[in-house]
C-alpha atoms as a PDB file:
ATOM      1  CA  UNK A   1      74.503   1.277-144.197  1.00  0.00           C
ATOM      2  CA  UNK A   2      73.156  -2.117-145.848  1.00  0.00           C
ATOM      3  CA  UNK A   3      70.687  -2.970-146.997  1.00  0.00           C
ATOM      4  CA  UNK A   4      69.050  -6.499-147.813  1.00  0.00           C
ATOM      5  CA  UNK A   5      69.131 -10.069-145.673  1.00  0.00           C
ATOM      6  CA  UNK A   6      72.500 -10.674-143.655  1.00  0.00           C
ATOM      7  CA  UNK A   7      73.536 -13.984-143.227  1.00  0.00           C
ATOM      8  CA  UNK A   8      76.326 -15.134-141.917  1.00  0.00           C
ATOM      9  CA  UNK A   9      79.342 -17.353-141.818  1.00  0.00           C
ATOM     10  CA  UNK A  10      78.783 -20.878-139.882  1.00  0.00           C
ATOM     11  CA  UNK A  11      81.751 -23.636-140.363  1.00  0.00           C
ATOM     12  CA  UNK A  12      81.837 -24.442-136.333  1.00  0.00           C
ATOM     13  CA  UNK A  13      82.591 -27.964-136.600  1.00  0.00           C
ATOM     14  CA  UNK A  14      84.916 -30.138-135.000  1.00  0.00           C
ATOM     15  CA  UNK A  15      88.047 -30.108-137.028  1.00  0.00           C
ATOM     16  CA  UNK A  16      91.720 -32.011-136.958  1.00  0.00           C
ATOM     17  CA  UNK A  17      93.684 -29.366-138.551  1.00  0.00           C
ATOM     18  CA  UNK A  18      97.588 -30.146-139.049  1.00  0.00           C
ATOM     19  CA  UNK A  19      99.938 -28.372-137.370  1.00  0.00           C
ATOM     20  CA  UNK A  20      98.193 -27.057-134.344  1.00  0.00           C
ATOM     21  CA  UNK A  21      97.438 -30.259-132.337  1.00  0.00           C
ATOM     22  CA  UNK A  22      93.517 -29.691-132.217  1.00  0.00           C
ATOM     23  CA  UNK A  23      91.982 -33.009-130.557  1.00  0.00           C
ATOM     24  CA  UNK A  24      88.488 -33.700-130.130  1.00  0.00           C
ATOM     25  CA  UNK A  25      87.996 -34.686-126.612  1.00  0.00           C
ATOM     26  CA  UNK A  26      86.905 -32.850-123.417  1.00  0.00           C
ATOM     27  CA  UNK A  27      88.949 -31.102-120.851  1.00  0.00           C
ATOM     28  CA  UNK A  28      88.861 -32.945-117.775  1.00  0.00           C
ATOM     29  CA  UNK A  29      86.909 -31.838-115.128  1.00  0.00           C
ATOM     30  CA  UNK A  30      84.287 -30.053-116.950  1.00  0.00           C
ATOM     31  CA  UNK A  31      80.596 -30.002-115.841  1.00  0.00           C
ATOM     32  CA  UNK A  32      78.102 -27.504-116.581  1.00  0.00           C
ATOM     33  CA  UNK A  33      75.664 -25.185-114.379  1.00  0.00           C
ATOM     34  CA  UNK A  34      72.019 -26.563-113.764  1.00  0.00           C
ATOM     35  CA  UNK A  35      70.164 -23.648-114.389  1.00  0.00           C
ATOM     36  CA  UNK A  36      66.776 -25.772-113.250  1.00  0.00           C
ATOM     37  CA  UNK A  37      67.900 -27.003-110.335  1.00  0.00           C
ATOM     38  CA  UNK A  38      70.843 -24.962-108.856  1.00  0.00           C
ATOM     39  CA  UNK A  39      69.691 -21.645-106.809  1.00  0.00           C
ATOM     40  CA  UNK A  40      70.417 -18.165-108.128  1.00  0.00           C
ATOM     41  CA  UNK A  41      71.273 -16.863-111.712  1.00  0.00           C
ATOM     42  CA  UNK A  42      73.641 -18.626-113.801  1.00  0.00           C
ATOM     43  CA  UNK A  43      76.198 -15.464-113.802  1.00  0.00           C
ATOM     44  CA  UNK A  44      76.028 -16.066-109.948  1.00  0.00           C
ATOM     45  CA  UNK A  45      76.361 -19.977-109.488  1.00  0.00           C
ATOM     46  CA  UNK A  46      79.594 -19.609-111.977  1.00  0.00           C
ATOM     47  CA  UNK A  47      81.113 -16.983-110.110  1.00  0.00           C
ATOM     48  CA  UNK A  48      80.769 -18.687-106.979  1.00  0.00           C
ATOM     49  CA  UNK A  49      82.118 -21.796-108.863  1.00  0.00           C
ATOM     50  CA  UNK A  50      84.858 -19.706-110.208  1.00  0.00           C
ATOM     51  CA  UNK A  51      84.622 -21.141-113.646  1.00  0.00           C
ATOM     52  CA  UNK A  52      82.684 -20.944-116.891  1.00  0.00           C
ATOM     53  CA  UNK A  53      82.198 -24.179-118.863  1.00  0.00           C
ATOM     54  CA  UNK A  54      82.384 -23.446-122.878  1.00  0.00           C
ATOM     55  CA  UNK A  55      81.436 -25.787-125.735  1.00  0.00           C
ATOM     56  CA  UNK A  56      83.739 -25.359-128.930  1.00  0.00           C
ATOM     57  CA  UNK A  57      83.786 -27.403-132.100  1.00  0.00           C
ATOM     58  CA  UNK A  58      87.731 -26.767-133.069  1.00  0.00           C
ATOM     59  CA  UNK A  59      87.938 -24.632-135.965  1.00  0.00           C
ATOM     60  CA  UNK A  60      91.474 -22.469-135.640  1.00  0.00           C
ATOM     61  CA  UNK A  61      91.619 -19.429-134.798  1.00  0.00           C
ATOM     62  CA  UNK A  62      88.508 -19.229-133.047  1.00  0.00           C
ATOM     63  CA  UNK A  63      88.713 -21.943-130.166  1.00  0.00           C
ATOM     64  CA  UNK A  64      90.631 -24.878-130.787  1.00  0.00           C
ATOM     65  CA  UNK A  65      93.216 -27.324-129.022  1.00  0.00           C
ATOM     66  CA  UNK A  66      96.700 -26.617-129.108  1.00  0.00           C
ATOM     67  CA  UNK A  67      99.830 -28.717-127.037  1.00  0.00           C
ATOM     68  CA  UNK A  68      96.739 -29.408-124.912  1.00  0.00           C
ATOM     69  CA  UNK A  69      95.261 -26.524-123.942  1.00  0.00           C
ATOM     70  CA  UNK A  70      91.864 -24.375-125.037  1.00  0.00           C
ATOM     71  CA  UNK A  71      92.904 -21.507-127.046  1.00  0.00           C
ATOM     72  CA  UNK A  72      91.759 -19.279-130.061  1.00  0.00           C
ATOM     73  CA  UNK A  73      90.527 -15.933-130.550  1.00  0.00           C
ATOM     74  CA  UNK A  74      86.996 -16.667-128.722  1.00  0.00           C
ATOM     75  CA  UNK A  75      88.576 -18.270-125.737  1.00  0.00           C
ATOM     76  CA  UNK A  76      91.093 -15.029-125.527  1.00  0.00           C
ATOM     77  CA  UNK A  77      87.862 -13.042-125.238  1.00  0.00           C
ATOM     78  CA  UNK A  78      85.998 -15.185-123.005  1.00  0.00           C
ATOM     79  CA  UNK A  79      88.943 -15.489-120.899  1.00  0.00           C
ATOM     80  CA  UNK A  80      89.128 -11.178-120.549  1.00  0.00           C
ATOM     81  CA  UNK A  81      85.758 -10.954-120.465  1.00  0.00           C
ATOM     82  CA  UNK A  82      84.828 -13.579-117.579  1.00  0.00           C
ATOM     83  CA  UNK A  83      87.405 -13.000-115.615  1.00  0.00           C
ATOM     84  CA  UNK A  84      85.991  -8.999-115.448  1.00  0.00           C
ATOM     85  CA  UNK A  85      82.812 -10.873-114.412  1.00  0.00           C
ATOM     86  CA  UNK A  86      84.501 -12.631-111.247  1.00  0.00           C
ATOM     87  CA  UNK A  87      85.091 -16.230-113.219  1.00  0.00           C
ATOM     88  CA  UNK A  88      88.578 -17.077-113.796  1.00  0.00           C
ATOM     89  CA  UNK A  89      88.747 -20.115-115.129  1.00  0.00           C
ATOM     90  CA  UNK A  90      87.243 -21.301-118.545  1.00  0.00           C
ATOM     91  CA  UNK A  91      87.350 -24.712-119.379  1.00  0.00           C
ATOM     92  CA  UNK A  92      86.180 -26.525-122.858  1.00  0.00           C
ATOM     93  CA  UNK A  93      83.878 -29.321-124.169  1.00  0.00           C
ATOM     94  CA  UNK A  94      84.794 -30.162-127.353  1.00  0.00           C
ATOM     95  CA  UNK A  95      81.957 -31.447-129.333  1.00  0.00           C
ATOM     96  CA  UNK A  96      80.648 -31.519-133.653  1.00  0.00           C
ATOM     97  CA  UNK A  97      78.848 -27.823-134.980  1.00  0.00           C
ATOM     98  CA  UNK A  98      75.914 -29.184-134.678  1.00  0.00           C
ATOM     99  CA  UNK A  99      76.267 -30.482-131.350  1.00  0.00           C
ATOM    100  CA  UNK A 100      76.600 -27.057-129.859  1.00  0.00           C
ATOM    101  CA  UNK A 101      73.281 -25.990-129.298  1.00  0.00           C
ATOM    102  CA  UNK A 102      71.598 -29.098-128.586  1.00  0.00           C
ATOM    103  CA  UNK A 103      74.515 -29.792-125.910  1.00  0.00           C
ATOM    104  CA  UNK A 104      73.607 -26.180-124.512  1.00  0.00           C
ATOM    105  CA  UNK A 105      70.193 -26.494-124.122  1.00  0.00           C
ATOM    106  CA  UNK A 106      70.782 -29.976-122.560  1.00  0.00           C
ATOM    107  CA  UNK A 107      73.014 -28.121-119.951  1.00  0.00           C
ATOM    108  CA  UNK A 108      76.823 -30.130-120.867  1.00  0.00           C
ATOM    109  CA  UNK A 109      78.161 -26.862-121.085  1.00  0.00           C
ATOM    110  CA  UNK A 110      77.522 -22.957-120.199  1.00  0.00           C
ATOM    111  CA  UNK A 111      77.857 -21.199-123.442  1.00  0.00           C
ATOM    112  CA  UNK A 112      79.078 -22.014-127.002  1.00  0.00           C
ATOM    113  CA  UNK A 113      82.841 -20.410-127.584  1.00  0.00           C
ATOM    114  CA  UNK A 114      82.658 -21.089-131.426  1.00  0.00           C
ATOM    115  CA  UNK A 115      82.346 -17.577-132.780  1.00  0.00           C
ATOM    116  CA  UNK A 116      79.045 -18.789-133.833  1.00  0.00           C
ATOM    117  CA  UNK A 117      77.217 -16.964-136.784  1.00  0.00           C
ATOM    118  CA  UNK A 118      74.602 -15.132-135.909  1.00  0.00           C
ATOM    119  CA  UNK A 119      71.461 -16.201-137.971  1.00  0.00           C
ATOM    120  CA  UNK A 120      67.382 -16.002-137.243  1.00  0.00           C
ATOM    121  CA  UNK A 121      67.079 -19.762-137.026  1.00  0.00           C
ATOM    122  CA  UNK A 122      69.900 -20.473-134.592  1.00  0.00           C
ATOM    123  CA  UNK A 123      67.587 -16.967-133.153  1.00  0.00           C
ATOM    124  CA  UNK A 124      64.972 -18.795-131.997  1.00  0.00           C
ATOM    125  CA  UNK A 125      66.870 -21.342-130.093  1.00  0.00           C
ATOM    126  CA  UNK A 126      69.506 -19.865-127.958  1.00  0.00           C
ATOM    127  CA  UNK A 127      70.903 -15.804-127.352  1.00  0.00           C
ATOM    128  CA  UNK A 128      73.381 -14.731-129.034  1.00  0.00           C
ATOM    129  CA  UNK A 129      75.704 -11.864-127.759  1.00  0.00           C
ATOM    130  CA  UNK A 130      76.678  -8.844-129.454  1.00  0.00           C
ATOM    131  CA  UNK A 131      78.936  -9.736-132.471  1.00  0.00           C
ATOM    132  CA  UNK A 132      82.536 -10.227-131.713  1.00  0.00           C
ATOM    133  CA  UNK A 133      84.231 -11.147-135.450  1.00  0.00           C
ATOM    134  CA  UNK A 134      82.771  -9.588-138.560  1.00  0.00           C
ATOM    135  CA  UNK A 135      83.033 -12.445-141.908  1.00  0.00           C
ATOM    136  CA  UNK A 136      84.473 -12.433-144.574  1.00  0.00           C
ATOM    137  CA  UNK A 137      84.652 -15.654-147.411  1.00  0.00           C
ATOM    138  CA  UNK A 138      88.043 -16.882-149.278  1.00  0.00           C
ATOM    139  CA  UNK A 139      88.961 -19.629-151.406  1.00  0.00           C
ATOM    140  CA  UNK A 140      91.721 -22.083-151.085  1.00  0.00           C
ATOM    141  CA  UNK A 141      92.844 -23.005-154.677  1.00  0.00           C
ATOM    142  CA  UNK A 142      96.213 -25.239-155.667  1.00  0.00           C
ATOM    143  CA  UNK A 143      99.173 -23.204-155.759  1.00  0.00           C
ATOM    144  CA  UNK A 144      99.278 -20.790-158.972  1.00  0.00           C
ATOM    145  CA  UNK A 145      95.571 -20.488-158.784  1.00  0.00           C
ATOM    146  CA  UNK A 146      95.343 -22.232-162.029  1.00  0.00           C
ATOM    147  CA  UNK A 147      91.538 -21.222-162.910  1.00  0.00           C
ATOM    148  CA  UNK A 148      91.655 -17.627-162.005  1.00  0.00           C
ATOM    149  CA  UNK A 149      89.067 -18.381-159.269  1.00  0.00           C
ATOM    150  CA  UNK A 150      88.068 -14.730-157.230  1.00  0.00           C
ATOM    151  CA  UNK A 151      84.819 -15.235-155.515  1.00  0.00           C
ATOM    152  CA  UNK A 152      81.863 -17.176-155.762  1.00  0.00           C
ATOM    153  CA  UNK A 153      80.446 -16.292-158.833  1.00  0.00           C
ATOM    154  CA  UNK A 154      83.854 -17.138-160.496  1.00  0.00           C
ATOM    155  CA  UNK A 155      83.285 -20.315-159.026  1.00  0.00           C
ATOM    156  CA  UNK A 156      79.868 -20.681-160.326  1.00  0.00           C
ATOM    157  CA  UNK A 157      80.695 -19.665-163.907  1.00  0.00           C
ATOM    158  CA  UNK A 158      84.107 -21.851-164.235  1.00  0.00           C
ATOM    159  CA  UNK A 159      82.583 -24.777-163.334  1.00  0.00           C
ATOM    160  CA  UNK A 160      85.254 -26.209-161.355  1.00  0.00           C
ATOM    161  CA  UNK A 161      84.433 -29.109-158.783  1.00  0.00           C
ATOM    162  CA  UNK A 162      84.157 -27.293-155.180  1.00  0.00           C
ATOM    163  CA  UNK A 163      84.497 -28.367-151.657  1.00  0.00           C
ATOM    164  CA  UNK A 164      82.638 -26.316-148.375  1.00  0.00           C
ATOM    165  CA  UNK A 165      82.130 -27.610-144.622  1.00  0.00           C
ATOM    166  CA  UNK A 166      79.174 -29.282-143.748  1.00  0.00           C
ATOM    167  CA  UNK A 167      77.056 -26.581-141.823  1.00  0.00           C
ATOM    168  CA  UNK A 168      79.124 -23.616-142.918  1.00  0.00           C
ATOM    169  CA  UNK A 169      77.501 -21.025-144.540  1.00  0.00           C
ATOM    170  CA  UNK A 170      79.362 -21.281-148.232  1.00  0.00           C
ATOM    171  CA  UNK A 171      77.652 -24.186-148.421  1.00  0.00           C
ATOM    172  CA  UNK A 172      74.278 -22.256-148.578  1.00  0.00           C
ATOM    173  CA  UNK A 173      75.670 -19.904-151.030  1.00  0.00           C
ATOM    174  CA  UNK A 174      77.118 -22.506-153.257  1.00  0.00           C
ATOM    175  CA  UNK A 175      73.354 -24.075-153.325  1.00  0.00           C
ATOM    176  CA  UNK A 176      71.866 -20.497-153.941  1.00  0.00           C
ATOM    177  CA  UNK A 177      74.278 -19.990-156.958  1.00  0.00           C
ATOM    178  CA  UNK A 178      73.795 -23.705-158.283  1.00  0.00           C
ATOM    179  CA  UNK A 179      76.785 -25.451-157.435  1.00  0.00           C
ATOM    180  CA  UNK A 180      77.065 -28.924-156.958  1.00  0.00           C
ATOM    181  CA  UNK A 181      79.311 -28.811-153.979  1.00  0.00           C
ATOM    182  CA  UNK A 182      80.958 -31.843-152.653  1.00  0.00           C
ATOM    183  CA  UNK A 183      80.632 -31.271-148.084  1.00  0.00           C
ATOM    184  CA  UNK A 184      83.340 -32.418-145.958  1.00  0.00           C
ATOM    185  CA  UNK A 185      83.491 -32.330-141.843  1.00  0.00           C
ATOM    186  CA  UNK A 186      86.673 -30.533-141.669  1.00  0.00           C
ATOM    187  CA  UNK A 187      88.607 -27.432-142.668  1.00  0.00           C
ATOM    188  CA  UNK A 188      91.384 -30.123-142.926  1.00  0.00           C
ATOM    189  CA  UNK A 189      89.763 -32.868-144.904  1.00  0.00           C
ATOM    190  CA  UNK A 190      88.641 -28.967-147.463  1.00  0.00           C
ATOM    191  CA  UNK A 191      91.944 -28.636-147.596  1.00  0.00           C
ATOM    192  CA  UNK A 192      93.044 -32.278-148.229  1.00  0.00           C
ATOM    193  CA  UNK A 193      90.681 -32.321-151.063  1.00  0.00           C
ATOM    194  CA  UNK A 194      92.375 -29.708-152.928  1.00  0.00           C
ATOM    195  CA  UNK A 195      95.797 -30.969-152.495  1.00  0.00           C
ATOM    196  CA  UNK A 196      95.142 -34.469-153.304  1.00  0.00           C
ATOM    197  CA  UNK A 197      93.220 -33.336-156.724  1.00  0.00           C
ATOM    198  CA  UNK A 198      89.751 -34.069-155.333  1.00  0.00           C
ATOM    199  CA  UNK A 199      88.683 -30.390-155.516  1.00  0.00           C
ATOM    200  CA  UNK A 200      89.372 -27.595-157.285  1.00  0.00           C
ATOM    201  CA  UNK A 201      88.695 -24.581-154.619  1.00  0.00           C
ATOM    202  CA  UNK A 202      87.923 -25.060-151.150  1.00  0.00           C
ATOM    203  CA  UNK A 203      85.500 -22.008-149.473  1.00  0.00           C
ATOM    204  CA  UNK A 204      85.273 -20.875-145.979  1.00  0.00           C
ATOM    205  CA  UNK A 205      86.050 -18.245-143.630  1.00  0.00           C
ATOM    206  CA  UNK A 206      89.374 -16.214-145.256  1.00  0.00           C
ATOM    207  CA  UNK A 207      90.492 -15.836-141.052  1.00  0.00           C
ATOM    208  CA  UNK A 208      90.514 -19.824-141.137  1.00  0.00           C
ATOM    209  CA  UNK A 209      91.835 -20.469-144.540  1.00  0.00           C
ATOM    210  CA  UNK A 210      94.675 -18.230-143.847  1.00  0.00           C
ATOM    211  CA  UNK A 211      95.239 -19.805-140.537  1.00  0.00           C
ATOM    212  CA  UNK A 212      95.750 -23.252-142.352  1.00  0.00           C
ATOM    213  CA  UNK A 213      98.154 -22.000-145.026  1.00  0.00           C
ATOM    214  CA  UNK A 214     100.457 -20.357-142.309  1.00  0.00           C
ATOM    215  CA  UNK A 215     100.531 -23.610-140.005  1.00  0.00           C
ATOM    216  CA  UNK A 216     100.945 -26.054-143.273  1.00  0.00           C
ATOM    217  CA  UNK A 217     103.791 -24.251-144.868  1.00  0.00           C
ATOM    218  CA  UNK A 218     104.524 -27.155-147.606  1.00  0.00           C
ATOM    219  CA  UNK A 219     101.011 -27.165-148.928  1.00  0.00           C
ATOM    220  CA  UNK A 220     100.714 -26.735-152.352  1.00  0.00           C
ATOM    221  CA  UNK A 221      98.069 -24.435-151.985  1.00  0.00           C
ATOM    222  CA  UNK A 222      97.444 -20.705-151.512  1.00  0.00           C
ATOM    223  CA  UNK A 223      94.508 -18.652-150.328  1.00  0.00           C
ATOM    224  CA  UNK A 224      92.726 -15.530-152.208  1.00  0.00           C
ATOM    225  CA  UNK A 225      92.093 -12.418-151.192  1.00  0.00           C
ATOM    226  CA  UNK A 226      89.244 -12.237-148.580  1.00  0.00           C
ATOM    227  CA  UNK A 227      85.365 -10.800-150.487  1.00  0.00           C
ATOM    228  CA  UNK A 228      82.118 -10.528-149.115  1.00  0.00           C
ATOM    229  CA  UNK A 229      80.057 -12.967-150.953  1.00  0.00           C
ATOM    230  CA  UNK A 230      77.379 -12.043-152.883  1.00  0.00           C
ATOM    231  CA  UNK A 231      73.640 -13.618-153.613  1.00  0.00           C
ATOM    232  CA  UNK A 232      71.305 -11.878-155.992  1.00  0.00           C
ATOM    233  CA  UNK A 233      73.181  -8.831-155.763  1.00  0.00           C
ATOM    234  CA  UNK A 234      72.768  -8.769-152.124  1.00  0.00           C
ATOM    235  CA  UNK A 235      76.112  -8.522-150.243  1.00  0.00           C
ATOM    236  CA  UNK A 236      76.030 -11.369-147.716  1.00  0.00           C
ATOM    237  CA  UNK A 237      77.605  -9.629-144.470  1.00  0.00           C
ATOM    238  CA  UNK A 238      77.606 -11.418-141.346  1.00  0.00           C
ATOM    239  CA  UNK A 239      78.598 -11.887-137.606  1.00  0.00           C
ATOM    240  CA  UNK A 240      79.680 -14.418-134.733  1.00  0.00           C
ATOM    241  CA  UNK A 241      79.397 -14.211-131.329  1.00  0.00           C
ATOM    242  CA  UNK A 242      78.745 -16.114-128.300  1.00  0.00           C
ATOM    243  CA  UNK A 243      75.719 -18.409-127.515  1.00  0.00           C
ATOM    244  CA  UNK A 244      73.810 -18.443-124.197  1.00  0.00           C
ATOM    245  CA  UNK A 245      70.704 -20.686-122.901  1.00  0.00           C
ATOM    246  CA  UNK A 246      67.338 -18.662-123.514  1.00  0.00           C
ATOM    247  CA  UNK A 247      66.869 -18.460-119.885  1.00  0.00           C
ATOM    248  CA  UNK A 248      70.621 -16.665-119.462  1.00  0.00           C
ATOM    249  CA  UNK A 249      69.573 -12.970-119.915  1.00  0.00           C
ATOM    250  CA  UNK A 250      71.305 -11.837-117.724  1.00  0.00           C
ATOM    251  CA  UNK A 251      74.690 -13.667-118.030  1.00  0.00           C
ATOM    252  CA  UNK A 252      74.154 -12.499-121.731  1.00  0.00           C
ATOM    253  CA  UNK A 253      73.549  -8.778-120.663  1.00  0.00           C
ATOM    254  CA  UNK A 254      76.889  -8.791-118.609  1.00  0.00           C
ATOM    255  CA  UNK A 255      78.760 -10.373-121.114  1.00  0.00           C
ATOM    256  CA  UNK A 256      77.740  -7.563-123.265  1.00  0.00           C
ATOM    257  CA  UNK A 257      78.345  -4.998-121.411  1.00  0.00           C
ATOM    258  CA  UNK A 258      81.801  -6.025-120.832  1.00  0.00           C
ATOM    259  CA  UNK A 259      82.464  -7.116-124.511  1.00  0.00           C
ATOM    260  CA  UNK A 260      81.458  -3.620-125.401  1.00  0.00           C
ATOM    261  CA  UNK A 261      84.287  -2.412-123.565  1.00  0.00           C
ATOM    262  CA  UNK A 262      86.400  -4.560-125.948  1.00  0.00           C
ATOM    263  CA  UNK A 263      85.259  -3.970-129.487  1.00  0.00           C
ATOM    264  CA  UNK A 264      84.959   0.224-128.665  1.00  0.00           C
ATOM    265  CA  UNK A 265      88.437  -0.259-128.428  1.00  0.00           C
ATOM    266  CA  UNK A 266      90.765  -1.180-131.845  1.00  0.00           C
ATOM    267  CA  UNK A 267      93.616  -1.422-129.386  1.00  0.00           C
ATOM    268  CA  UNK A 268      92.393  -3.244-126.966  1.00  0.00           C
ATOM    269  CA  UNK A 269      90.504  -5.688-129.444  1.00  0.00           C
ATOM    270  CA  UNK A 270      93.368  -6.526-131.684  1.00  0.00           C
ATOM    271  CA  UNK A 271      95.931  -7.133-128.000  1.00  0.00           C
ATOM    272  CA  UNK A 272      93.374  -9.733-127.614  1.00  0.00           C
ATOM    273  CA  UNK A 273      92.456 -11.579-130.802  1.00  0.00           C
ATOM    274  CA  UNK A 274      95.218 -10.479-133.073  1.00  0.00           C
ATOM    275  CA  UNK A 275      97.729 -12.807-132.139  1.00  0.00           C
ATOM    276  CA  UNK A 276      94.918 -15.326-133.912  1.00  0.00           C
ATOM    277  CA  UNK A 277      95.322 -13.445-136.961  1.00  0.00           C
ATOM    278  CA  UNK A 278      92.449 -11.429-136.351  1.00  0.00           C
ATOM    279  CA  UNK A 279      93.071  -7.266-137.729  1.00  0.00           C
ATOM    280  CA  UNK A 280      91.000  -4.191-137.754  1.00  0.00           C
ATOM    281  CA  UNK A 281      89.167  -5.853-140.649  1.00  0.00           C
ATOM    282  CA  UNK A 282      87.417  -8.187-138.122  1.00  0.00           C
ATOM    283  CA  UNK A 283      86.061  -5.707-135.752  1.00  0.00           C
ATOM    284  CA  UNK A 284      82.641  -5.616-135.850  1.00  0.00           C
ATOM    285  CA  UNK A 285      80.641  -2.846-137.209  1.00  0.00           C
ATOM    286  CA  UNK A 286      78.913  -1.084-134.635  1.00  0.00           C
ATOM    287  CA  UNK A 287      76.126  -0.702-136.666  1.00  0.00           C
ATOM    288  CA  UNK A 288      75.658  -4.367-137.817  1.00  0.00           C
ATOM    289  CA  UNK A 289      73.354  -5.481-134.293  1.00  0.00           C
ATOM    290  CA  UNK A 290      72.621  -9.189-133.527  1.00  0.00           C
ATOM    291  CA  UNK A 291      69.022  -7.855-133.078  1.00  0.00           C
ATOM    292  CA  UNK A 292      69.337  -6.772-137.210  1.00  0.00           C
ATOM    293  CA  UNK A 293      71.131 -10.388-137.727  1.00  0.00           C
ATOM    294  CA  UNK A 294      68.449 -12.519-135.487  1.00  0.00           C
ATOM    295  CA  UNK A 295      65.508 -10.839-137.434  1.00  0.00           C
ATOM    296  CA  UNK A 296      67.582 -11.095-141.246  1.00  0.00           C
ATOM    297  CA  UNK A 297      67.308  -7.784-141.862  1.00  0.00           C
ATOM    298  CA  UNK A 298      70.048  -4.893-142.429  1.00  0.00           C
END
């Protein structure tokens, strides 16, 4: 199907994006499993708990704050897919990107609900689950889209000054094509940087871009069409899903089995995630494994 290295799309961090009321505390009441001390699996000491403990870094649409409460595209699935597992409640720890897997291994939370790209590194440090969004990259530009800017190589070429998240993974690519690219800690602050004149383009996730532009109407700004990035003439396709401790197999197996049940199904998939924006587009290809994204090879 592909061939080359996949990498994918990071840009988990925590994030105070305008409109939708994201905060960057923790939800009350929230303490985590101890998988060292506590008897029995970690699927079994949460569903005799009754609730699942997730750390998420606030990037809308994938797990956010909003009037208060957890939600995004990742909690919708969690919340389907643990309560199938005998957990009804999920409740969030909201913490920086790269917080997330240090504050899993160090037990503050069960699993990361970040739609976390899958990539060999992050590999040898935690599970991953099967993929849950497929990635694709946009650009937010000023309104007009005064330098004709259409990908990353556009970018590259033009000059322009550009803006990416700290830890996402356009930040890589703007390194591997030679741009000097200013970071920022927020898909906010990207955005604030093009609107105030600071930046020219700002790149990331089209699924989050777009989500900004809808829930900041009176932005002067507008978002291109979503492309798979490319590096060397290598398409750079990539994946999120869930992270679990190394120790979790089988929480992670169970999770799979029921998120499989999910993404077989367009229907039932989009009734989940697409009220986050999320279409058809997102699914993830059944033939793009985390197994072919842990080892970087398609």
């Amino acid at each position: 199907m592909r061939a080359g290295l996949f990498r994918s799309t990071a840009g988990k961090v925590a994030a105070g994006i305008a409109g939708i009321g994201l905060v960057g505390a923790s939800l009350a009441g929230c303490t985590s499993v101890d998988t060292e001390g506590g008897s029995g699996s970690t699927l079994e000491q949460l569903r005799e708990r009754g609730s699942v403990t997730v750390g998420f870094a606030g990037e809308a649409p994938y797990s956010f704050m909003k009037d208060g409460e957890l939600t995004g595209a990742t909690v919708a699935l969690h919340r389907e897919i643990f309560k199938n597992l005998g957990i009804d409640e999920v409740q969030g720890v909201a913490t920086d990107f790269g917080a997330l897997i240090p504050g899993l291994q160090a037990g503050r939370f069960d699993v990361v609900s970040a739609g976390m790209s899958i990539l060999p590194q992050r590999c040898e440090q935690a599970l991953f689950s099967e993929p849950e969004f497929n990635y694709t990259t946009a650009l937010m530009v000023p309104q007009g889209n005064p330098r004709g800017l259409t990908d990353m190589q556009s970018v590259a070429e033009s000059g322009v000054r550009m803006t990416v998240m700290t830890g996402a993974i356009e930040a890589d690519y703007a390194a591997d094509l030679g741009i000097d690219a200013t970071q920022v800690a927020s898909p906010q602050d990207g955005m604030d940087a093009v609107v105030n004149g600071r930046a020219d383009v700002f790149a990331l996730t089209g699924i989050s871009l777009n989500w900004m532009k809808r829930n900041n109407e009176g932005a002067p700004v507008e978002v291109t069409e979503s492309f798979v990035a490319e590096i060397n003439g290598v398409p750079q396709v990539g994946a999120g899903g869930t992270v679990f401790r190394k120790e979790d197999t089988a929480l992670r197996d169970a999770y799979n089995e029921e998120l499989a049940k999910i993404t077989s199904d367009v229907d039932k998939y989009l009734s989940i995630v697409g009220d986050f924006g999320f279409t058809e587009a997102e699914l993830p290809d059944p033939e793009l494994t985390t197994q072919m994204l842990c080892e970087g090879v398609g």
